[in-house]
PDB file of N, CA and C in Angstrom:
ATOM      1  N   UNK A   1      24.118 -64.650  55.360  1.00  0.00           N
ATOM      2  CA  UNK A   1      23.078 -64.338  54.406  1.00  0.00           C
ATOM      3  C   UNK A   1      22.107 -65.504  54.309  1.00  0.00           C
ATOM      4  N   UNK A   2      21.054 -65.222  54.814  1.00  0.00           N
ATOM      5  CA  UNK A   2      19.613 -66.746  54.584  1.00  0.00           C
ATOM      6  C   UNK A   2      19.730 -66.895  53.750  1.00  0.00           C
ATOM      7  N   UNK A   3      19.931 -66.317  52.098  1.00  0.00           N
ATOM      8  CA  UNK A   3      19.541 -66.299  50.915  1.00  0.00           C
ATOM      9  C   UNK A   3      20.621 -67.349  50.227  1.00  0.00           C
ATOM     10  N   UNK A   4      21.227 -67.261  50.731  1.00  0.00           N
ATOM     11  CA  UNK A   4      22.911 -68.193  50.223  1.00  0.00           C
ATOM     12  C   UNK A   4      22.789 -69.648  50.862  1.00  0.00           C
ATOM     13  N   UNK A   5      22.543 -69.459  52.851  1.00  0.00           N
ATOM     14  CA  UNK A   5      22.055 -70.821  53.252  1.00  0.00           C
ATOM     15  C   UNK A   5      21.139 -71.451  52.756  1.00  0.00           C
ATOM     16  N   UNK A   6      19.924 -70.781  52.142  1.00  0.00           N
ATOM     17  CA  UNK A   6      19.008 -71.630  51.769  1.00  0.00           C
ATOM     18  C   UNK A   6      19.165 -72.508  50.325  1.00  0.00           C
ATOM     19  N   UNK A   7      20.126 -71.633  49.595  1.00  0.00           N
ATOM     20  CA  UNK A   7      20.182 -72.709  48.553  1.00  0.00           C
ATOM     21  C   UNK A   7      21.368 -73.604  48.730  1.00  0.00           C
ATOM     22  N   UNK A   8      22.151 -73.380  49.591  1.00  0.00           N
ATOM     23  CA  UNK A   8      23.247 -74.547  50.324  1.00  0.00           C
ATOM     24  C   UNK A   8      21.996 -75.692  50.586  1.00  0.00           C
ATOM     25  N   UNK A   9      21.259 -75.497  51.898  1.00  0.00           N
ATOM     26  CA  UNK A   9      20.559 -76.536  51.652  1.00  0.00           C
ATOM     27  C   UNK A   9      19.572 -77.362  50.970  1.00  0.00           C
ATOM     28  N   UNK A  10      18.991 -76.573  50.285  1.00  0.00           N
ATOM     29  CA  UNK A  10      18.429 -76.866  48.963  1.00  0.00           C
ATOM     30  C   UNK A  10      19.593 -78.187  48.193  1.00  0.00           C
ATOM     31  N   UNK A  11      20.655 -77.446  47.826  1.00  0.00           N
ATOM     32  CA  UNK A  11      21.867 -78.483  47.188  1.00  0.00           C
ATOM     33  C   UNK A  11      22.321 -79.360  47.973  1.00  0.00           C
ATOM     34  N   UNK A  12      22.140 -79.348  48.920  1.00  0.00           N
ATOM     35  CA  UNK A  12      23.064 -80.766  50.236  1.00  0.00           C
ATOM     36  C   UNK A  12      22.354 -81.405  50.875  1.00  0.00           C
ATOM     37  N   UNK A  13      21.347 -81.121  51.571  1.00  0.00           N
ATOM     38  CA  UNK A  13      20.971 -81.571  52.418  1.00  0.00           C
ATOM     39  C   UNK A  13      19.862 -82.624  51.854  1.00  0.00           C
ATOM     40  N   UNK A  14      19.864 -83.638  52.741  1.00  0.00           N
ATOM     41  CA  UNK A  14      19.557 -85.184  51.815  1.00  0.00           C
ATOM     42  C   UNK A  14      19.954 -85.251  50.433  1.00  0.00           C
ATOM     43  N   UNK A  15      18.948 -85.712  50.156  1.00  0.00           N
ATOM     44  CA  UNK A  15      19.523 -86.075  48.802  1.00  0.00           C
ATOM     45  C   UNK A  15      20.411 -85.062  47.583  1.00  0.00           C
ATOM     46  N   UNK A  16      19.408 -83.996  48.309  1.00  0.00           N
ATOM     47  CA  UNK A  16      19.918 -82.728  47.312  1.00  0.00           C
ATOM     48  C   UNK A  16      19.176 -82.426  46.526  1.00  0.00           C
ATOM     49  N   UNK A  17      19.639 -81.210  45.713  1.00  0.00           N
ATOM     50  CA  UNK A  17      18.804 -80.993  44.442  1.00  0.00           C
ATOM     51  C   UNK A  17      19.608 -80.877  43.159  1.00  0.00           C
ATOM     52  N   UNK A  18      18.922 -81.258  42.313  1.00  0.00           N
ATOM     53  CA  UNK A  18      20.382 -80.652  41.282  1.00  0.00           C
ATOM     54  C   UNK A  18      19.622 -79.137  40.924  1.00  0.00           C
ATOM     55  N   UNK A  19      20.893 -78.726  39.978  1.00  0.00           N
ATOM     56  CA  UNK A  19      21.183 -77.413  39.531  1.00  0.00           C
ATOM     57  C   UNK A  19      19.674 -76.944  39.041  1.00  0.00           C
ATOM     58  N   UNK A  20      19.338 -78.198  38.036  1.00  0.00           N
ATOM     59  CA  UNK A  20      18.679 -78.089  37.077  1.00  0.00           C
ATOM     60  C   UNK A  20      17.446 -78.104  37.559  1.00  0.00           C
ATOM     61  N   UNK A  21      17.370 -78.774  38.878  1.00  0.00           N
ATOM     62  CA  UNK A  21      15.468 -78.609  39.173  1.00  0.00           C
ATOM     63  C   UNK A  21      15.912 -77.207  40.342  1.00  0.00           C
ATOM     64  N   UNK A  22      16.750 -76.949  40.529  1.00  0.00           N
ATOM     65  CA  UNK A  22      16.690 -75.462  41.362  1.00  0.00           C
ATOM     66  C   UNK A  22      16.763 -74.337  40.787  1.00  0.00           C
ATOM     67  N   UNK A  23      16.927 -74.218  39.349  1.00  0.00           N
ATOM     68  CA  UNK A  23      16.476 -73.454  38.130  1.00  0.00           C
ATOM     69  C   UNK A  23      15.076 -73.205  38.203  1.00  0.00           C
ATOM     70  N   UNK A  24      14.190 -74.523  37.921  1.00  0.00           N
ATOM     71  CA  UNK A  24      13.461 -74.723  37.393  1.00  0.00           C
ATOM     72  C   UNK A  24      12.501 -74.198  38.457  1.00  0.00           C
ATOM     73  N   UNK A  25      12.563 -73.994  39.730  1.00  0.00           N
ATOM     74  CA  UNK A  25      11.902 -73.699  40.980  1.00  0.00           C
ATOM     75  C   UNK A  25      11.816 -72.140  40.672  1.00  0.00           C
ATOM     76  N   UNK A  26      13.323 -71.966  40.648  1.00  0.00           N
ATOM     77  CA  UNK A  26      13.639 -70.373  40.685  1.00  0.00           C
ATOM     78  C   UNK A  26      12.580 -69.625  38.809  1.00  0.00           C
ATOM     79  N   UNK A  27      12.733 -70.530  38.179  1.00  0.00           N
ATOM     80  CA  UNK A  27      12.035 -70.010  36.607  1.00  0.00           C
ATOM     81  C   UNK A  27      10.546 -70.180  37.331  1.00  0.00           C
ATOM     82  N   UNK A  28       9.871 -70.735  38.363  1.00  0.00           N
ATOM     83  CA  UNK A  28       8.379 -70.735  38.497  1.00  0.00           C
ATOM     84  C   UNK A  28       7.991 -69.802  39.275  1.00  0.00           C
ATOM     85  N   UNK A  29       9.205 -69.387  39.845  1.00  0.00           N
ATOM     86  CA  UNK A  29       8.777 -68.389  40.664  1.00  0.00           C
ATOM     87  C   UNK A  29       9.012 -66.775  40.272  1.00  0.00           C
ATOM     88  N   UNK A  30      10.295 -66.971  38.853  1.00  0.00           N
ATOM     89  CA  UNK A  30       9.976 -65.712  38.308  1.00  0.00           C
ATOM     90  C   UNK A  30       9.825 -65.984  36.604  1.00  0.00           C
ATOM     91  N   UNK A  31       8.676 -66.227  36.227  1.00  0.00           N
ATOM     92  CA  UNK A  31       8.636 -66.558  34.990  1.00  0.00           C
ATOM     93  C   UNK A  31       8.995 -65.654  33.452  1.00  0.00           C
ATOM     94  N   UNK A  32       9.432 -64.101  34.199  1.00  0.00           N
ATOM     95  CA  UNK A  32       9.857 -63.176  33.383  1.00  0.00           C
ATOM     96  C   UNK A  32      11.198 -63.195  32.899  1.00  0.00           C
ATOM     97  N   UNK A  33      12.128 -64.451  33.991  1.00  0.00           N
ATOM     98  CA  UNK A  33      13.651 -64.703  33.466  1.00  0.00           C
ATOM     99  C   UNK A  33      13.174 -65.880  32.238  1.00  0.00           C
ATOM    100  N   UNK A  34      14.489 -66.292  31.498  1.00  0.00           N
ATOM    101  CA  UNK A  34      14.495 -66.971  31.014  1.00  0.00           C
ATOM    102  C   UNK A  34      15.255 -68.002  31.667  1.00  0.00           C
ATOM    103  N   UNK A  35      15.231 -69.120  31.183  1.00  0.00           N
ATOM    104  CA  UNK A  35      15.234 -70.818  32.503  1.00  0.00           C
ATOM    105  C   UNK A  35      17.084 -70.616  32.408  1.00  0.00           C
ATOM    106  N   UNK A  36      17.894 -69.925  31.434  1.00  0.00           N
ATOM    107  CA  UNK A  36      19.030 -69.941  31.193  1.00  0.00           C
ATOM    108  C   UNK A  36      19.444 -68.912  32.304  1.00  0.00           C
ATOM    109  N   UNK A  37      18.865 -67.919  32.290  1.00  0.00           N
ATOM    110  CA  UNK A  37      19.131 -66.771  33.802  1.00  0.00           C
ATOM    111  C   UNK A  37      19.203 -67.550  34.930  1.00  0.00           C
ATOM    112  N   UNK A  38      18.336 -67.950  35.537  1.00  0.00           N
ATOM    113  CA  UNK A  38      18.033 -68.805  36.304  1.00  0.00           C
ATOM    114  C   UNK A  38      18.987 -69.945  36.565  1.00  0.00           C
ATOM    115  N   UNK A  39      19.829 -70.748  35.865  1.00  0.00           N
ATOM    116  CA  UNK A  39      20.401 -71.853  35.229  1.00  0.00           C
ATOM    117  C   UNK A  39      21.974 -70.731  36.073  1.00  0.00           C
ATOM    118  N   UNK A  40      22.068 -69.758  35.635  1.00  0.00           N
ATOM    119  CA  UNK A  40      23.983 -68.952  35.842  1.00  0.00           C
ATOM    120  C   UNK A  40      23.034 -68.624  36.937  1.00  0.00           C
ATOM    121  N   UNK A  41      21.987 -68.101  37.606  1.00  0.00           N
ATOM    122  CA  UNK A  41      22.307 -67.221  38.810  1.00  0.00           C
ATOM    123  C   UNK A  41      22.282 -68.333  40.227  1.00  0.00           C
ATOM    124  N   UNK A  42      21.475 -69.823  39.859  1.00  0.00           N
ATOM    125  CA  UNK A  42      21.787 -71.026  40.875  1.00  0.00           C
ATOM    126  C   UNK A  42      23.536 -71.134  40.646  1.00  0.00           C
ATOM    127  N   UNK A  43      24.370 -70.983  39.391  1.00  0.00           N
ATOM    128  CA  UNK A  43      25.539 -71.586  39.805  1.00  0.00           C
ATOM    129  C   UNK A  43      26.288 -70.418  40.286  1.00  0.00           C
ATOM    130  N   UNK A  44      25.907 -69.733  40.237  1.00  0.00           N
ATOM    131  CA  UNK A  44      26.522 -68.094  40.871  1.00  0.00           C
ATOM    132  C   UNK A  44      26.587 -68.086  42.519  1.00  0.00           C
ATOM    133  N   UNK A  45      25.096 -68.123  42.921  1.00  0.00           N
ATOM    134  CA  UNK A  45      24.795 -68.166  44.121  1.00  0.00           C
ATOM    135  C   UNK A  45      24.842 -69.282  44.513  1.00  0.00           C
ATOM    136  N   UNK A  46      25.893 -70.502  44.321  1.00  0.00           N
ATOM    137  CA  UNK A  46      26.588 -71.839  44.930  1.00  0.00           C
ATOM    138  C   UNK A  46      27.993 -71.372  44.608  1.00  0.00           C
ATOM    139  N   UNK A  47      28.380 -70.914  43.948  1.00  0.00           N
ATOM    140  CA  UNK A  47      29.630 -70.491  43.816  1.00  0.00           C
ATOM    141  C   UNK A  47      30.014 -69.713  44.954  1.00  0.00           C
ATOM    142  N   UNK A  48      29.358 -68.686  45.256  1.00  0.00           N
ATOM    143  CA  UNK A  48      29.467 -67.567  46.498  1.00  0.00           C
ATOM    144  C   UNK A  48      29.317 -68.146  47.519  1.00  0.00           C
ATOM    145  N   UNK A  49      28.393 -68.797  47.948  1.00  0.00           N
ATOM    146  CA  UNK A  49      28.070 -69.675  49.314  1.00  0.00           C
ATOM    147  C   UNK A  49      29.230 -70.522  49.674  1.00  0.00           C
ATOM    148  N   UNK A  50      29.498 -71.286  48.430  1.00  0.00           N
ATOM    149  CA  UNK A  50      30.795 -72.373  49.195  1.00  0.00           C
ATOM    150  C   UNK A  50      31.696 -71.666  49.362  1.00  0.00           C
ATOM    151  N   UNK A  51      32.666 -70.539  48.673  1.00  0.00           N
ATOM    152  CA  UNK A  51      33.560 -69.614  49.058  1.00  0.00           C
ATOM    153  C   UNK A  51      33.304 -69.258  50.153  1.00  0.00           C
ATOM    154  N   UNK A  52      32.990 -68.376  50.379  1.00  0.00           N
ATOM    155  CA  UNK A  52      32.136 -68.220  51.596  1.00  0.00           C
ATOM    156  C   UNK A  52      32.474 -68.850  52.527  1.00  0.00           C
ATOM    157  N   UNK A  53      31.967 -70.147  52.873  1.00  0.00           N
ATOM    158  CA  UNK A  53      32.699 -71.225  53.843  1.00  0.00           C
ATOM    159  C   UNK A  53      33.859 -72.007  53.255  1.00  0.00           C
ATOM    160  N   UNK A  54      34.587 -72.165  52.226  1.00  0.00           N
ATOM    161  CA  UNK A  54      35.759 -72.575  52.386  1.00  0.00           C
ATOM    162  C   UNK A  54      36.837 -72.288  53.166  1.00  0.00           C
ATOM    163  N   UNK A  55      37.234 -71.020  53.493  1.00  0.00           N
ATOM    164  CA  UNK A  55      38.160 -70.497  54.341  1.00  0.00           C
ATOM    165  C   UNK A  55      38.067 -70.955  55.576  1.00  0.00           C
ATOM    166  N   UNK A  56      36.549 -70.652  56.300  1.00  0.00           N
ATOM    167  CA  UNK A  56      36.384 -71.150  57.789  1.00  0.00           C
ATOM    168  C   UNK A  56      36.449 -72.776  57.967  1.00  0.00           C
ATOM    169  N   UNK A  57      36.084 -73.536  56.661  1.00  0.00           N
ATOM    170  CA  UNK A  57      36.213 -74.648  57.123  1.00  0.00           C
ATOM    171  C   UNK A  57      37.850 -75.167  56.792  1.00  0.00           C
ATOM    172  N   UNK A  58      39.048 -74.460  56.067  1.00  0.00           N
ATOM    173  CA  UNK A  58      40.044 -74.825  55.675  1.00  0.00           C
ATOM    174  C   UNK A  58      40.796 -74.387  56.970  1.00  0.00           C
ATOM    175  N   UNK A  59      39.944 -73.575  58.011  1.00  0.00           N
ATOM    176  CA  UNK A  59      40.838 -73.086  59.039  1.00  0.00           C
ATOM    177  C   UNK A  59      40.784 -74.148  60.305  1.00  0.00           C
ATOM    178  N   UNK A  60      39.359 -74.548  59.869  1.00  0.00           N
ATOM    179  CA  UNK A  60      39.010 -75.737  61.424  1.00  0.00           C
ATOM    180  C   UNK A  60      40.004 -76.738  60.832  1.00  0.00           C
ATOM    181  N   UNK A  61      39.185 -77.390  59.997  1.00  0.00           N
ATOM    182  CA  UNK A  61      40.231 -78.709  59.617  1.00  0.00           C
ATOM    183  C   UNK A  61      41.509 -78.806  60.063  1.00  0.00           C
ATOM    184  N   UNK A  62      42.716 -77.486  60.081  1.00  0.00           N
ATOM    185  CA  UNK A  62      44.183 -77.201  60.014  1.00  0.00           C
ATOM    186  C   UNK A  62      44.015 -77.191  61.760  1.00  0.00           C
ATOM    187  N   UNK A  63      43.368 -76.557  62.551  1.00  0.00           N
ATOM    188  CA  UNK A  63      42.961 -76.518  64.075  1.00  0.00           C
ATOM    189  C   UNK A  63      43.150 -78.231  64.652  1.00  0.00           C
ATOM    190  N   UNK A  64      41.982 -79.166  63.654  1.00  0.00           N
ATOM    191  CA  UNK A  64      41.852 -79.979  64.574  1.00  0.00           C
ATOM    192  C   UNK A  64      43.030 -81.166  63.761  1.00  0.00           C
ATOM    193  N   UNK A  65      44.382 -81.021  63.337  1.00  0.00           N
ATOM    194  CA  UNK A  65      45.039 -81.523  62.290  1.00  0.00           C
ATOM    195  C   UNK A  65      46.152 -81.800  62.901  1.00  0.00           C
ATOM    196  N   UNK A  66      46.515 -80.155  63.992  1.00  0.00           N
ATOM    197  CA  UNK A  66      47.408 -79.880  64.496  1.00  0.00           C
ATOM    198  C   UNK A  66      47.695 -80.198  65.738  1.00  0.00           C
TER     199      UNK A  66
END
């Protein structure tokens, strides 16, 4: 899903972003949520993304372990 990678890298990649200015992106771009919507649906859609890859990466790790 692009939609999941992109806010993976949004959150990781260099420095990162925090939660709170990737709210604040997501509230400018739909100004009809309130900044608190916005605020649960960034930790929602980081919640899903890292699940997501936890398994595949809990499977390499055990691969290259063994």
């Amino acid at each position: 899903h692009p939609g999941l990678i992109s806010v993976l890298r949004q959150r990781y990649e260099g420095r990162g972003m925090t939660k709170r200015k990737m709210a604040e992106l997501l509230n400018d771009a739909h100004p009809e949520w309130c900044f608190s919507t916005c605020e649960k649906r960034i930790a929602n859609w980081l919640a899903v993304a890292e699940y997501a890859l936890y398994i595949p990466m809990r499977e390499s790790f055990a691969q290259k372990t063994a």
